[in-house]
N, C-alpha and C. Protein backbone atom coordinates (compact mmCIF):
# COMPACT_ATOMS: atom_id res chain seq x y z
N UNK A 1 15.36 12.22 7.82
CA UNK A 1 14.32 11.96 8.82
C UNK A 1 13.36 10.91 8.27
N UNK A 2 13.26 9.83 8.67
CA UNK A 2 12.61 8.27 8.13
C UNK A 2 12.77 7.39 9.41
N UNK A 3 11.41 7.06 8.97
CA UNK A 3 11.58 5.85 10.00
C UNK A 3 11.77 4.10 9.30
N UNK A 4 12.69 4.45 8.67
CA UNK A 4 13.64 2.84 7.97
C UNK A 4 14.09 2.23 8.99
N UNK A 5 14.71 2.89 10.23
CA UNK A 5 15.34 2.00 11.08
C UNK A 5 14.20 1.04 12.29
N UNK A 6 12.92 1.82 12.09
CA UNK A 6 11.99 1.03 12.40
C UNK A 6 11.35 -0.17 11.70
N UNK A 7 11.63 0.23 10.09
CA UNK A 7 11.30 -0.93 9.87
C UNK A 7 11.89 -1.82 9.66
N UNK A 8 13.51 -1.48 9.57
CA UNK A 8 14.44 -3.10 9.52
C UNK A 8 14.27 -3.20 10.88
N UNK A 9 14.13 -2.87 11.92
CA UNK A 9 13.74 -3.95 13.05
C UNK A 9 12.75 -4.44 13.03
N UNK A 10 11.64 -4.50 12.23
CA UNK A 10 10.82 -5.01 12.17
C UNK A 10 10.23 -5.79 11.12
N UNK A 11 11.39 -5.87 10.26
CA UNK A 11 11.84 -6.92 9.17
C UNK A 11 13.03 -7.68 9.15
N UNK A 12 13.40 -7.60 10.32
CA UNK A 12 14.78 -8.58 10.18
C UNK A 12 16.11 -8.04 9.38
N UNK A 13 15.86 -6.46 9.28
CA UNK A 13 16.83 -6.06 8.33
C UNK A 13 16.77 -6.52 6.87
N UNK A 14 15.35 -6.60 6.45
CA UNK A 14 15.45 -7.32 5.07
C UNK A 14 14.55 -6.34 4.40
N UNK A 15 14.70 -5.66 3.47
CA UNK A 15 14.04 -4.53 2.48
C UNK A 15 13.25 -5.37 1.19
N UNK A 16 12.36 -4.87 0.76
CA UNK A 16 11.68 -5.58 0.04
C UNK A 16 11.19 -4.51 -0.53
N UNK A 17 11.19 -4.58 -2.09
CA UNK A 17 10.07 -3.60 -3.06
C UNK A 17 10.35 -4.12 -4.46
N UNK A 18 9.72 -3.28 -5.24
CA UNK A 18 9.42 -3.23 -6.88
C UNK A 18 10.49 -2.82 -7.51
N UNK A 19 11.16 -3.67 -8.35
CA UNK A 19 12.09 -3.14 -9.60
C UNK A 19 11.69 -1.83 -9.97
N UNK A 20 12.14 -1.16 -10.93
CA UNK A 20 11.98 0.36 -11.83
C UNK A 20 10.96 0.18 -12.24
N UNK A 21 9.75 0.36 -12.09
CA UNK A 21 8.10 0.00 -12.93
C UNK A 21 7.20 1.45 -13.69
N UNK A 22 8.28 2.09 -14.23
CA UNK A 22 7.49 3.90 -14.69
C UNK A 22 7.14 3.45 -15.91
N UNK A 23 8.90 2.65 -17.18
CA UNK A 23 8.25 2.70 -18.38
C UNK A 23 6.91 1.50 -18.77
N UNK A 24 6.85 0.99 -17.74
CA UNK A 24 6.09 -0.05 -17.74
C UNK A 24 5.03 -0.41 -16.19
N UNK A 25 4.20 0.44 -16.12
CA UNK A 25 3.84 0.40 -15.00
C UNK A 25 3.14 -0.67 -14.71
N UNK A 26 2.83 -0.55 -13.07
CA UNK A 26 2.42 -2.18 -12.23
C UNK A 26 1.00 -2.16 -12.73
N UNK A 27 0.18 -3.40 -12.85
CA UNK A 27 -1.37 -3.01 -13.73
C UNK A 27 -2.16 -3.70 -12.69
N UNK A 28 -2.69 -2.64 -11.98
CA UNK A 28 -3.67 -2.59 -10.75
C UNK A 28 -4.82 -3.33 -11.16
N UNK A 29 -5.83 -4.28 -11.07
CA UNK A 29 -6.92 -4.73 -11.24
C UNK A 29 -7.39 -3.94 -10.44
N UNK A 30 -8.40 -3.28 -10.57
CA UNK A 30 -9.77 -2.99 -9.56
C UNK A 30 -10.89 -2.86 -10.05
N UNK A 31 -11.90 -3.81 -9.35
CA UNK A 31 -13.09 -4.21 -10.00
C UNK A 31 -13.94 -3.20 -9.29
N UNK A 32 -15.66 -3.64 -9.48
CA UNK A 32 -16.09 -2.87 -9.02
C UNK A 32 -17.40 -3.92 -8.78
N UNK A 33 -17.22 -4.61 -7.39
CA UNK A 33 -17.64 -5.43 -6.74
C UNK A 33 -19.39 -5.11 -6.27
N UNK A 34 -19.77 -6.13 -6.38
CA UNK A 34 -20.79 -6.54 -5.55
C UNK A 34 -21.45 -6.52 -4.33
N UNK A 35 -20.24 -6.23 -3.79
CA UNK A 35 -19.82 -6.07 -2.39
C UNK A 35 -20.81 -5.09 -1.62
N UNK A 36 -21.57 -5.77 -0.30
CA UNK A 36 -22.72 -4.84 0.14
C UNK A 36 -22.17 -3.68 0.85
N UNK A 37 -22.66 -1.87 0.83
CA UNK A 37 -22.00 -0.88 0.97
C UNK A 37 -20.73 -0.45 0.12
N UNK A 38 -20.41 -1.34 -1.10
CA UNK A 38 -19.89 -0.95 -2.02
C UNK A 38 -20.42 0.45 -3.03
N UNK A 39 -19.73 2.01 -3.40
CA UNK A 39 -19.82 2.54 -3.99
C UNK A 39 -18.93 2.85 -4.97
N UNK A 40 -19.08 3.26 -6.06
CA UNK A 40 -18.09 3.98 -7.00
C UNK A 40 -17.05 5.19 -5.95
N UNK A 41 -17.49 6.25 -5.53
CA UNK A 41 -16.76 7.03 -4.52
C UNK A 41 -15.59 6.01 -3.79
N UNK A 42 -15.56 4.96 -3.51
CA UNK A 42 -15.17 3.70 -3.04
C UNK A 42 -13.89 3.47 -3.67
N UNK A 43 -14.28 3.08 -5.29
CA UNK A 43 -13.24 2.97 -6.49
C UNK A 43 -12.27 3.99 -6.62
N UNK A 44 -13.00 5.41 -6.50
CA UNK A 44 -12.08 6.35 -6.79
C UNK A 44 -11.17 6.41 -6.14
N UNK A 45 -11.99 6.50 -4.67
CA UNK A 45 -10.85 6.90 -3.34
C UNK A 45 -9.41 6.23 -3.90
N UNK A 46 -9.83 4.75 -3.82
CA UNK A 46 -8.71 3.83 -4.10
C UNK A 46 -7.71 4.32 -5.65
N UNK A 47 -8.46 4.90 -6.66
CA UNK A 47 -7.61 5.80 -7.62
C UNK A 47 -6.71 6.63 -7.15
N UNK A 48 -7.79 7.12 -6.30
CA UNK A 48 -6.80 8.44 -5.98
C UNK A 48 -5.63 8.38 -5.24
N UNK A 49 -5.89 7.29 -3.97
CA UNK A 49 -4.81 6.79 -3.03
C UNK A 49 -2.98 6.55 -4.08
N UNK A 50 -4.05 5.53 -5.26
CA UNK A 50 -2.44 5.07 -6.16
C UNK A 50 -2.17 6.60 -6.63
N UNK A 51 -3.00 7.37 -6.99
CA UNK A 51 -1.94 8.70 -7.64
C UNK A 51 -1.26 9.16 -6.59
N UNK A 52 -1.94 9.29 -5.36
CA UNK A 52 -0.85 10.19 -4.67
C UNK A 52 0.66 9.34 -4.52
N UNK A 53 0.56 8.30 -4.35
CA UNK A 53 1.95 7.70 -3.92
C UNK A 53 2.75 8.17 -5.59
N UNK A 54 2.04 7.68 -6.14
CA UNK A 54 2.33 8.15 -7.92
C UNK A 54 3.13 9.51 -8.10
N UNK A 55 2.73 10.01 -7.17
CA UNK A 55 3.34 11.94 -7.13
C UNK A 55 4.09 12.23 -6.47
N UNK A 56 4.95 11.06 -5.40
CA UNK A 56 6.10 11.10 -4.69
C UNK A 56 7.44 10.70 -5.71
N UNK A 57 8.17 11.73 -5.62
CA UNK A 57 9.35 11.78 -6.55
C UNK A 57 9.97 10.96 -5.96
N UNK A 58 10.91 10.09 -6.50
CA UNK A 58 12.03 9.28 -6.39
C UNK A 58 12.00 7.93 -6.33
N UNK A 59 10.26 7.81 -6.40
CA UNK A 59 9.73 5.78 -6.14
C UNK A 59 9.26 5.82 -7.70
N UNK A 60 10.43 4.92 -8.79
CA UNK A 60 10.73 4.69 -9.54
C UNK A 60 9.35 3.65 -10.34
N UNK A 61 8.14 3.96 -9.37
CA UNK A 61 7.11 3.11 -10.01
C UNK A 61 5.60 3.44 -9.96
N UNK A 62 5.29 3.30 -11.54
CA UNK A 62 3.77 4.18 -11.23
C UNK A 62 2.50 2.37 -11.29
N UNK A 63 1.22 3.19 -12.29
CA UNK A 63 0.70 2.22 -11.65
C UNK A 63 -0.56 2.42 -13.18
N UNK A 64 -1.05 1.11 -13.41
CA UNK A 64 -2.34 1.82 -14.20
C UNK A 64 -3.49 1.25 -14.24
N UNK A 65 -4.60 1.49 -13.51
CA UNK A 65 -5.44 0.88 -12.97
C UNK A 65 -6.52 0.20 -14.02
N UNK A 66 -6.74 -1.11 -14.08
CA UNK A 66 -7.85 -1.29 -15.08
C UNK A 66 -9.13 -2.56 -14.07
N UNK A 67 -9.81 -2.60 -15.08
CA UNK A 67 -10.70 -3.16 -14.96
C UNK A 67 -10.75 -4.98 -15.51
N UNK A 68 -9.65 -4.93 -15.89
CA UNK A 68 -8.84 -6.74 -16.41
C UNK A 68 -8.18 -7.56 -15.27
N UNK A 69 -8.31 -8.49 -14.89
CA UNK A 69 -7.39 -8.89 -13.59
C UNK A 69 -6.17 -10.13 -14.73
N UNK A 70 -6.42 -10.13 -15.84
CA UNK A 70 -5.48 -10.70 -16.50
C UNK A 70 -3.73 -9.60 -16.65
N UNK A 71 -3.25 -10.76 -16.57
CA UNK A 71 -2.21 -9.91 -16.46
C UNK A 71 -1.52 -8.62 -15.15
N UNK A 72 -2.15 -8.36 -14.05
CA UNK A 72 -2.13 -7.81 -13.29
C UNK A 72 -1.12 -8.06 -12.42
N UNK A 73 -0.30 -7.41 -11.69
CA UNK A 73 0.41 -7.44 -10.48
C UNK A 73 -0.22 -6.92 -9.39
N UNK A 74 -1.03 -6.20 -9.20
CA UNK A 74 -1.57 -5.93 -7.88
C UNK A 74 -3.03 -6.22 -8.54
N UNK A 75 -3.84 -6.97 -7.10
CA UNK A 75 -5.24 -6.89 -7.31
C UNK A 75 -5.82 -6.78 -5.87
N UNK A 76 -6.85 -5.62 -6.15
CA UNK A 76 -7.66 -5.10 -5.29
C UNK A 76 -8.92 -6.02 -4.89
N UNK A 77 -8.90 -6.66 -3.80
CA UNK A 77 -10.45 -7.31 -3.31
C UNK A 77 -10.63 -6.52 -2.18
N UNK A 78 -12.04 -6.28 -2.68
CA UNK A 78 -12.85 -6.01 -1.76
C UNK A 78 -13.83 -6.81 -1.09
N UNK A 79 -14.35 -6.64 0.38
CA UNK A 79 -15.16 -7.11 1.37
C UNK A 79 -15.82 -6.87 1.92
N UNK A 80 -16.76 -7.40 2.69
CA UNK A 80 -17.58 -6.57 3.30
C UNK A 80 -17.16 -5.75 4.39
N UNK A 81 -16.51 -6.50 5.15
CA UNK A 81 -15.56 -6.42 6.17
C UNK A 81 -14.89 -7.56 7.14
N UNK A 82 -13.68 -7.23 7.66
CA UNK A 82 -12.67 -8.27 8.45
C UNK A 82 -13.60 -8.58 9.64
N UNK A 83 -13.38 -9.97 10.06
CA UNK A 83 -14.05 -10.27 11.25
C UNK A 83 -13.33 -9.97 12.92
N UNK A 84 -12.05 -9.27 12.76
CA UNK A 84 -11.28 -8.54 13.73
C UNK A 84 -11.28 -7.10 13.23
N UNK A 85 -10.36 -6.35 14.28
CA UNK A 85 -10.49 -5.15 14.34
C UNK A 85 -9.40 -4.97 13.41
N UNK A 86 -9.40 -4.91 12.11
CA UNK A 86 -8.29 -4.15 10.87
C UNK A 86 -8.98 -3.06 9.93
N UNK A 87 -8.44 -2.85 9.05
CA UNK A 87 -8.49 -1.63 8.02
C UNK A 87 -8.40 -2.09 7.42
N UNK A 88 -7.90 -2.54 6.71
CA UNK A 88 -7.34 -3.27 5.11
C UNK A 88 -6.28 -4.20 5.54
N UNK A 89 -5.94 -4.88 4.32
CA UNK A 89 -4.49 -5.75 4.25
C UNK A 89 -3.68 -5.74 3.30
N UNK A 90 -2.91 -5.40 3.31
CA UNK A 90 -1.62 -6.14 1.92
C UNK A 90 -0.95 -7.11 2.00
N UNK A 91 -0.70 -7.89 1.26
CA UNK A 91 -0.33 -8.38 1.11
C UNK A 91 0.75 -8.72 -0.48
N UNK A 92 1.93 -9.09 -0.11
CA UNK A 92 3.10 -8.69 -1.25
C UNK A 92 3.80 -10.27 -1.21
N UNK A 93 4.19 -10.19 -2.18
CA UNK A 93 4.98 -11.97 -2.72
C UNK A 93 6.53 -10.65 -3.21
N UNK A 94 7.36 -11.95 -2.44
CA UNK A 94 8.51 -11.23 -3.34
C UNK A 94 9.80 -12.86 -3.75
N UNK A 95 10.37 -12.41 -4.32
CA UNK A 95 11.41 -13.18 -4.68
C UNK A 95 12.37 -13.43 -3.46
N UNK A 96 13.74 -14.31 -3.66
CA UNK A 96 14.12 -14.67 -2.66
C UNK A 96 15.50 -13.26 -2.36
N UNK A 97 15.55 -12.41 -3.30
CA UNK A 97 16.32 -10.88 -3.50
C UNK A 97 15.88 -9.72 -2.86
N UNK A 98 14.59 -9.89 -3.12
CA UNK A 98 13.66 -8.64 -2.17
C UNK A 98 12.58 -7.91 -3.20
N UNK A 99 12.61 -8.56 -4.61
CA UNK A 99 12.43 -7.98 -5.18
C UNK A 99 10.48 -8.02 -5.18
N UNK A 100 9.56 -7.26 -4.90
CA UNK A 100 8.06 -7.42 -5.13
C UNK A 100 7.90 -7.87 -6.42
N UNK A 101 7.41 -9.15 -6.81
CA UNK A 101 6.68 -9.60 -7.93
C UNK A 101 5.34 -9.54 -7.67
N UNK A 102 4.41 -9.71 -6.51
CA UNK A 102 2.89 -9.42 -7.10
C UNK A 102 2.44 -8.78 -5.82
N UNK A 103 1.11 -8.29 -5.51
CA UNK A 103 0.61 -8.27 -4.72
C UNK A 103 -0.96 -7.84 -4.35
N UNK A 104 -1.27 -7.81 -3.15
CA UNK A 104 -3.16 -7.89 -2.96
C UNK A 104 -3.30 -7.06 -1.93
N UNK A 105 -4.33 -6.27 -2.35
CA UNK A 105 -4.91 -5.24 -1.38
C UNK A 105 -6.11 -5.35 -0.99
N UNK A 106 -6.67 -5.86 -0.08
CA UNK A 106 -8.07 -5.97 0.57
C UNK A 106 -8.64 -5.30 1.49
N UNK A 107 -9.74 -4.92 0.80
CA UNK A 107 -10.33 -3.11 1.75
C UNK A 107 -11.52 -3.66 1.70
N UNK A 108 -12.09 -3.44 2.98
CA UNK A 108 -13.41 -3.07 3.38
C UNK A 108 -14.29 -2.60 2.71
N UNK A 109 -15.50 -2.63 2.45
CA UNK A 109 -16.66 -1.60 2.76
C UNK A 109 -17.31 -0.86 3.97
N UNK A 110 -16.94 -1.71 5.17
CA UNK A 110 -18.03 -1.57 6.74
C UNK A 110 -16.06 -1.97 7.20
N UNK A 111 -16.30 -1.48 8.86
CA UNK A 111 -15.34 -1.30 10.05
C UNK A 111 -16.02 -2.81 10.64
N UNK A 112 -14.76 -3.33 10.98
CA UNK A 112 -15.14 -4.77 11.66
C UNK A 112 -16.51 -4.78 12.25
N UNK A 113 -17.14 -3.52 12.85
CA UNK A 113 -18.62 -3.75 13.81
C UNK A 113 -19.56 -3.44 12.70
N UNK A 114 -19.46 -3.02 11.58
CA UNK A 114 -20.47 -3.42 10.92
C UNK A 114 -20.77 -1.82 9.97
N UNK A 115 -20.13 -0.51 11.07
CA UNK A 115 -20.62 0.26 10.77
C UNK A 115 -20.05 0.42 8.72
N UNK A 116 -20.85 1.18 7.99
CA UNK A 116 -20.23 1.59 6.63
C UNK A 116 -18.97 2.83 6.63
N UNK A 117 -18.17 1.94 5.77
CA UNK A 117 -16.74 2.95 5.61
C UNK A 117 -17.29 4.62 4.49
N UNK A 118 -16.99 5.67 5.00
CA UNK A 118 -16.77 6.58 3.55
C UNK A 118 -15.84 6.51 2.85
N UNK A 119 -15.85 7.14 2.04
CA UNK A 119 -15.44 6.84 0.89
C UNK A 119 -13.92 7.50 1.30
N UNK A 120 -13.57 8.61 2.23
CA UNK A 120 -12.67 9.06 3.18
C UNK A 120 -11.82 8.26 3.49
N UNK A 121 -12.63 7.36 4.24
CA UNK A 121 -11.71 6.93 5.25
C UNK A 121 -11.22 5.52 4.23
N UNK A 122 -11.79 4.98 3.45
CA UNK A 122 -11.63 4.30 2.23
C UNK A 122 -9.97 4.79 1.82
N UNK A 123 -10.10 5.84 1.22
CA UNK A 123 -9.34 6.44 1.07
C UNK A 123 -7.44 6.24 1.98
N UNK A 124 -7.78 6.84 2.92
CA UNK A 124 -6.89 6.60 4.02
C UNK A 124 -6.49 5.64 4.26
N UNK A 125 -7.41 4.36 4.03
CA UNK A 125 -6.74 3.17 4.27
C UNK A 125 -6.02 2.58 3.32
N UNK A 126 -6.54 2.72 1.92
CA UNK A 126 -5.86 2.27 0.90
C UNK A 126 -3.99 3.21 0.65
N UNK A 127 -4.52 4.70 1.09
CA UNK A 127 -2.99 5.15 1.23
C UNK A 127 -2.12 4.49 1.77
N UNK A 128 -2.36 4.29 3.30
CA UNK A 128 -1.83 3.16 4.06
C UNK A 128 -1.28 1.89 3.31
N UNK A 129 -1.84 0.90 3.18
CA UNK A 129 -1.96 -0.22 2.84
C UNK A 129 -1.18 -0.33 1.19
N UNK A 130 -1.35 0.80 0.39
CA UNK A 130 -0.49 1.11 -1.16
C UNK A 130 0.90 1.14 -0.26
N UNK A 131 1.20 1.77 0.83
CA UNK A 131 2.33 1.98 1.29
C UNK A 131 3.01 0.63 1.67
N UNK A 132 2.81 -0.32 2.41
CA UNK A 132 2.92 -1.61 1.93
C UNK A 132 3.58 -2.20 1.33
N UNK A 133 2.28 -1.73 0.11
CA UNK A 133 2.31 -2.97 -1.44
C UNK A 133 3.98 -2.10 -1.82
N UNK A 134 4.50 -0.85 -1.04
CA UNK A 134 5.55 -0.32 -2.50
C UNK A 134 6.78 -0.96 -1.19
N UNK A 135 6.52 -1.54 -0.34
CA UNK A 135 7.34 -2.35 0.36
C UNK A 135 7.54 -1.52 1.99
N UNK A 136 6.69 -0.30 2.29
CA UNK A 136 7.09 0.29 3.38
C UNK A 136 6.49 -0.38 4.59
N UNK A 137 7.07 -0.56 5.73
CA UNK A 137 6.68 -1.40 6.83
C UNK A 137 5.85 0.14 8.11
N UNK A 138 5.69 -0.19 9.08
CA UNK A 138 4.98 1.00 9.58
C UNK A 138 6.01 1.83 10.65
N UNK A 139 5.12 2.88 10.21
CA UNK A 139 6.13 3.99 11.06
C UNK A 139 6.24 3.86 12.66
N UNK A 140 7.39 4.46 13.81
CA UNK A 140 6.95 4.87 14.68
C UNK A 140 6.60 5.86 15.36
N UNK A 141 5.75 6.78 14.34
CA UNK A 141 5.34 8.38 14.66
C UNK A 141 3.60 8.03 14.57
N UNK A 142 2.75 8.73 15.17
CA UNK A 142 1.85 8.29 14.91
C UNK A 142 0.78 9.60 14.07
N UNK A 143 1.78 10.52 13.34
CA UNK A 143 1.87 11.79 12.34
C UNK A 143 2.04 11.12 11.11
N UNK A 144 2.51 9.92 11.10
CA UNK A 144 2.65 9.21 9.81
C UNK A 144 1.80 8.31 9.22
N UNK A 145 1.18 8.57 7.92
CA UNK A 145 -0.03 7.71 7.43
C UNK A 145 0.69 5.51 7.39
N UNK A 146 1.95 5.56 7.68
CA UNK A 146 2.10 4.16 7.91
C UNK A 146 2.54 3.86 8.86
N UNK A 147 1.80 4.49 10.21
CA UNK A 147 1.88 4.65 11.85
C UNK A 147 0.64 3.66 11.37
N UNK A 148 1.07 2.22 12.37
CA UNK A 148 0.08 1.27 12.50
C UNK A 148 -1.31 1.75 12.24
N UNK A 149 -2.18 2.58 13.11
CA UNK A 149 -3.54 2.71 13.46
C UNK A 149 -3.70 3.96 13.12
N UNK A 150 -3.28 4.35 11.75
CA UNK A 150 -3.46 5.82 11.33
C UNK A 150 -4.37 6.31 11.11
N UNK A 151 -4.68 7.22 11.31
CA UNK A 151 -6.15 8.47 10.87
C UNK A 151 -5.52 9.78 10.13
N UNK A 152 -3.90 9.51 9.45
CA UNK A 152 -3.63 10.81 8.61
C UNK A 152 -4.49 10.70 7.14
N UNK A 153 -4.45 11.43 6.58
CA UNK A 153 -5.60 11.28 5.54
C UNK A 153 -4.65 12.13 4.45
N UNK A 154 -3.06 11.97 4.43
CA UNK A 154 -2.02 12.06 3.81
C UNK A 154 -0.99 11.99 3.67
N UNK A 155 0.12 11.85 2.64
CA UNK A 155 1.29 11.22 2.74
C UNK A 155 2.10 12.43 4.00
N UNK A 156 3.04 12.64 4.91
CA UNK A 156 3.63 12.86 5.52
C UNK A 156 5.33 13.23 4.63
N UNK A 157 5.78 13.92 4.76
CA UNK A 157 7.49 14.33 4.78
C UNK A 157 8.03 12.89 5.39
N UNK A 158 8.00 12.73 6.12
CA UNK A 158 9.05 11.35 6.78
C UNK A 158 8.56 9.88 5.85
N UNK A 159 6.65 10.19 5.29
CA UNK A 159 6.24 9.19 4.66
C UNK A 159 7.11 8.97 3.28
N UNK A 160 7.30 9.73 2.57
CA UNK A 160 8.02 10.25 1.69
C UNK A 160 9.47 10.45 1.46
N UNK A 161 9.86 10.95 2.60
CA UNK A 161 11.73 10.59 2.30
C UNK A 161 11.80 8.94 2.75
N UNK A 162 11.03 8.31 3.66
CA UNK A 162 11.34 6.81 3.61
C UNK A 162 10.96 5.83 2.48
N UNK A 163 10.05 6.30 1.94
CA UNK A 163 10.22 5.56 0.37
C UNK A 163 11.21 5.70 -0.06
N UNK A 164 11.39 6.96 -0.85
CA UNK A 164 12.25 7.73 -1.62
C UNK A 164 13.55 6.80 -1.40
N UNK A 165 14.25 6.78 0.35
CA UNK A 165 14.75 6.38 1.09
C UNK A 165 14.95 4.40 0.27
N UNK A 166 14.17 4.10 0.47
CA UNK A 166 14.02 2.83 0.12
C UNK A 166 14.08 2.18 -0.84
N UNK A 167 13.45 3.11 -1.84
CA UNK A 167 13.45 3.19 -3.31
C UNK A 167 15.58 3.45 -3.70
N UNK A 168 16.10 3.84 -3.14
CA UNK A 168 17.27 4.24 -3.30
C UNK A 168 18.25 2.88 -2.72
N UNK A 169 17.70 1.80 -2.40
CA UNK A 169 18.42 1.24 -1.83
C UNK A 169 17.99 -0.36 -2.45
N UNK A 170 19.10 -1.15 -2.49
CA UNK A 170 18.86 -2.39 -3.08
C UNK A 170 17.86 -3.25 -2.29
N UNK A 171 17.24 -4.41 -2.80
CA UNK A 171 16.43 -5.17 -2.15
C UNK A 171 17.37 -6.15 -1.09
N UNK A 172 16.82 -6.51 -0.53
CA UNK A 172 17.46 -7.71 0.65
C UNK A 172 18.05 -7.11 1.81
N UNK A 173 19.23 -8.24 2.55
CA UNK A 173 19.34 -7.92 3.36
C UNK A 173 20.53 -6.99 4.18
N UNK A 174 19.88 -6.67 4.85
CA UNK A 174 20.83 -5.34 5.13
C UNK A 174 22.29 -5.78 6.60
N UNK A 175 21.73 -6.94 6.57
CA UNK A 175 22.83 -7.81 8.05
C UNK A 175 24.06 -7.70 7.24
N UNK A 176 25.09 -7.30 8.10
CA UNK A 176 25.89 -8.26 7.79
C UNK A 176 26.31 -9.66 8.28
N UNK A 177 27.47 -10.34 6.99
CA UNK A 177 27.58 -11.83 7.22
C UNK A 177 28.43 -11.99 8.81
């Protein structure tokens, strides 16, 4: 039960994620910005978001968050907020195989109108949006935290066997010639 077949239609049948990254995990930059309505509670959320994906068995990649943006594969910017109606963004670079070599996560402080994010819903979005960065495209359940316009405030069973799911399967494309 996954919604993969939603997302190769909505990738062209082309899978994309991270090599094996446990004995050597991906090295998260996250700073701790300037950024107005910026809190520490803020930082964590976003900790906490990478452990949980971290605690899904079978996605062959953890993560270790520092405070260096040298050397990093994922880096976290933060903003004040998007000038449209979004949540966050990811954004992922991959090779021409499928394979994720880097990527960027940009979260809010404030909801496009201005109002301030908690540290909650912080939270939720970065779950989202980590989901992404590990190559997952969005669900079509809207029970699932990578259901476009989610308000789950946790990983899901279907969130989870479709990694797992994904993680089990080579990068590229899934057409045939």
């Amino acid at each position: 039960n996954t919604y993969l077949p939603a997302m190769l239609a909505a990738s062209d049948s082309f899978l994309r994620r991270w090599p094996a990254r446990v004995d050597r995990p991906l090295q998260v930059y996250l700073p701790e910005p300037s950024v107005p309505g910026y809190t520490v509670d803020m930082g964590q959320a976003v900790r906490n978001a990478f452990a949980r994906w971290e605690r899904v068995g079978g996605i062959p990649v953890s993560f270790e968050i520092s405070g260096d943006s040298a050397g990093s594969d994922v880096q976290v910017r933060w903003i004040d907020r998007f000038s449209f109606e979004r949540a966050g963004q990811a954004d992922i670079v991959w090779d021409r195989r499928g394979w994720i070599v880097k990527g960027t996560l940009t979260l809010p402080t404030h909801n496009f109108t201005g109002n301030p994010l908690s540290a909650d819903a912080v939270y939720t979005v970065a779950l989202h949006e980590i989901g992404h960065l590990l190559g997952l495209g969005h669900s079509d359940d809207p029970r699932d935290v990578m259901y476009a316009s989610t308000e789950v405030h946790d990983l899901t069973l279907r969130d989870r066997q479709t990694a797992q799911l994904l993680y089990g399967m080579p990068p590229g494309s899934l057409k045939l010639p």
